[in-house]
Protein backbone atom coordinates (compact mmCIF):
# COMPACT_ATOMS: atom_id res chain seq x y z
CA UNK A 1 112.93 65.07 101.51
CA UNK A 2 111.27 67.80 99.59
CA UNK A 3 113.52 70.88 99.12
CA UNK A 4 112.83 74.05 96.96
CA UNK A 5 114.12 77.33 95.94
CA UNK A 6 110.72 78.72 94.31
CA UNK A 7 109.69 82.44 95.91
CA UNK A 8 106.57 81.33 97.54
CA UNK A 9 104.28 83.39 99.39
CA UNK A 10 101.34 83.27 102.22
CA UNK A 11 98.92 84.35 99.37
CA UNK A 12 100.10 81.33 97.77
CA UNK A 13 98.42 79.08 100.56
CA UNK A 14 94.66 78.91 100.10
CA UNK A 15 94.93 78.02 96.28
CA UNK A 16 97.04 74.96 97.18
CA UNK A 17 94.97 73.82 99.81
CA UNK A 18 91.91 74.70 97.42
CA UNK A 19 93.77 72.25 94.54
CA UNK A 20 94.97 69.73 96.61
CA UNK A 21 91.36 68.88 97.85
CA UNK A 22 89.35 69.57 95.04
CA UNK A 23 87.66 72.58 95.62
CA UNK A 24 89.76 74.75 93.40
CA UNK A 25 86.50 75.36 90.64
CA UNK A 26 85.54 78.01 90.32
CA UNK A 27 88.91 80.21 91.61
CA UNK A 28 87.42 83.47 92.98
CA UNK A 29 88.88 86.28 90.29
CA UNK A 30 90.29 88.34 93.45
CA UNK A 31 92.62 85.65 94.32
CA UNK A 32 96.19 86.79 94.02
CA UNK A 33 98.53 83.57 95.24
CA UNK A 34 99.14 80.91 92.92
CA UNK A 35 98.81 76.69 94.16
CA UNK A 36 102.21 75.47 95.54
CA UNK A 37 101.20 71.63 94.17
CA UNK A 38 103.58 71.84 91.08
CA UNK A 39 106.46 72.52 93.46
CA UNK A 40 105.39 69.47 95.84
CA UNK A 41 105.22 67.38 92.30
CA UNK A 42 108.66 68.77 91.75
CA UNK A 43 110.39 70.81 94.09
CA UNK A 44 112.89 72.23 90.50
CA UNK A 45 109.78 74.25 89.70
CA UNK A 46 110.25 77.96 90.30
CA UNK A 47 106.49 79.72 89.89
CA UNK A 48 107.04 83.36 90.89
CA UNK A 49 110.09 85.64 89.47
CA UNK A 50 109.15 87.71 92.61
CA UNK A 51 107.36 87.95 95.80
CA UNK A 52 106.42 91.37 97.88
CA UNK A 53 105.75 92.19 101.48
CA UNK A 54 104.57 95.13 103.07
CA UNK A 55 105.09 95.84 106.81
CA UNK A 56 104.46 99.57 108.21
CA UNK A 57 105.42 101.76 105.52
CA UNK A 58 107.68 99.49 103.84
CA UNK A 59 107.59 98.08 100.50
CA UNK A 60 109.72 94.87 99.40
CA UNK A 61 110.35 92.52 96.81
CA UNK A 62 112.34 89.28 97.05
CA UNK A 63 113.46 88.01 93.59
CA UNK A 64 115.91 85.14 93.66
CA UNK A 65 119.23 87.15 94.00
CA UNK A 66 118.17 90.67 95.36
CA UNK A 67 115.94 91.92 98.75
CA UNK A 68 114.87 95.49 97.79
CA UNK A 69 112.53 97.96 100.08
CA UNK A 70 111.42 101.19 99.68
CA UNK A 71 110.14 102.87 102.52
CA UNK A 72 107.46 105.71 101.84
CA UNK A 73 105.46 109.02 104.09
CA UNK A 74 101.94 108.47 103.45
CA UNK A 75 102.01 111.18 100.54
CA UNK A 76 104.15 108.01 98.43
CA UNK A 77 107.84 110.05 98.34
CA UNK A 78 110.15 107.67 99.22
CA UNK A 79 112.48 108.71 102.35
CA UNK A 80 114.37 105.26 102.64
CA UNK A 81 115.81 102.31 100.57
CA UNK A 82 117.65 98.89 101.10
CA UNK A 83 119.19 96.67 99.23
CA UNK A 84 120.43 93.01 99.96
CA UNK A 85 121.96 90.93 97.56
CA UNK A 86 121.68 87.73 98.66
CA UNK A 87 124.22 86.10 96.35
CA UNK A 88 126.98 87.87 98.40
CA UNK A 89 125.29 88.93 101.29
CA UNK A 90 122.73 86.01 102.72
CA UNK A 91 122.14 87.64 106.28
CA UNK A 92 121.16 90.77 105.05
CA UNK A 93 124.45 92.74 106.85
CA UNK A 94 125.22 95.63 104.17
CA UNK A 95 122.64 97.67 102.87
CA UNK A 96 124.11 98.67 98.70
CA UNK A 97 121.26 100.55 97.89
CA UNK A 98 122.79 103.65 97.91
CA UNK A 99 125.69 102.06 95.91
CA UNK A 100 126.01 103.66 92.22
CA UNK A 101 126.43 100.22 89.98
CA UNK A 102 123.51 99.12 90.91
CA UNK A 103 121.31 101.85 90.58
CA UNK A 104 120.45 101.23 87.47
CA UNK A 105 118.75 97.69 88.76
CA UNK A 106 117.23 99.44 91.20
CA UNK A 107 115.46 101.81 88.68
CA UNK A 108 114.89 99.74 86.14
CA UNK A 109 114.13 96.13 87.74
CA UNK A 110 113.06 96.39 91.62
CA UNK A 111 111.60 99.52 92.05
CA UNK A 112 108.75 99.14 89.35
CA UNK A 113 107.92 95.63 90.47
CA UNK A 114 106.51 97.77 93.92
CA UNK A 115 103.73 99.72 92.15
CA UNK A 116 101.80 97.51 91.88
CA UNK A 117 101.81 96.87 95.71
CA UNK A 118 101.59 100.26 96.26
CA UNK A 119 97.60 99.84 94.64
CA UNK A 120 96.73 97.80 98.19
């Protein structure tokens, strides 16, 4: 009974399968997921500090403890945030983003890790 707390991600899926039957030479440079087989070899493995969605005009990124999402107008100024911490919150039922201790996480850890998402 395999069980694993690595951030894993559907990008993550055709490199595994790719690896785990042998046609993982040459990797295509483009690829952006990363093979899941050194979690299946050991499921304490963690591969990924973060992972990011996008759905509509919402940004995310999951890291282990936090949920963060900015949502954006097509001109890129941001007109909503939330912010789950999943430590203390698990089903996602008070959004802190607007709370002022952890704006400086917000601004300095989470929101950064979404430009580069913002490039797709």
């Amino acid at each position: 009974n395999l069980k694993s707390d690595s951030l894993v991600e559907f990008v993550d899926i055709y490199p595994t399968l790719c690896e785990l039957t042998g046609l993982d030479e040459p990797t295509p440079a483009q690829l952006h997921g990363q093979s899941l087989v050194p979690i299946l070899n050991d499921p304490q493995v963690s591969l990924k500090d973060a992972a990011f969605c996008r759905w509509n005009n919402g940004d995310s990124v999951r890291t282990d403890q936090y949920l963060f999402t900015e949502w954006t107008y097509d001109t890129g100024n941001i007109y909503a945030r939330m912010l789950y911490d999943h430590y203390v919150d698990p089903n996602e039922n008070e959004n802190i983003a607007e709370e002022s201790p952890l704006q400086n996480t917000i601004d300095n850890d989470l929101s950064p890790l979404l430009e580069d998402i913002r490039l797709y």
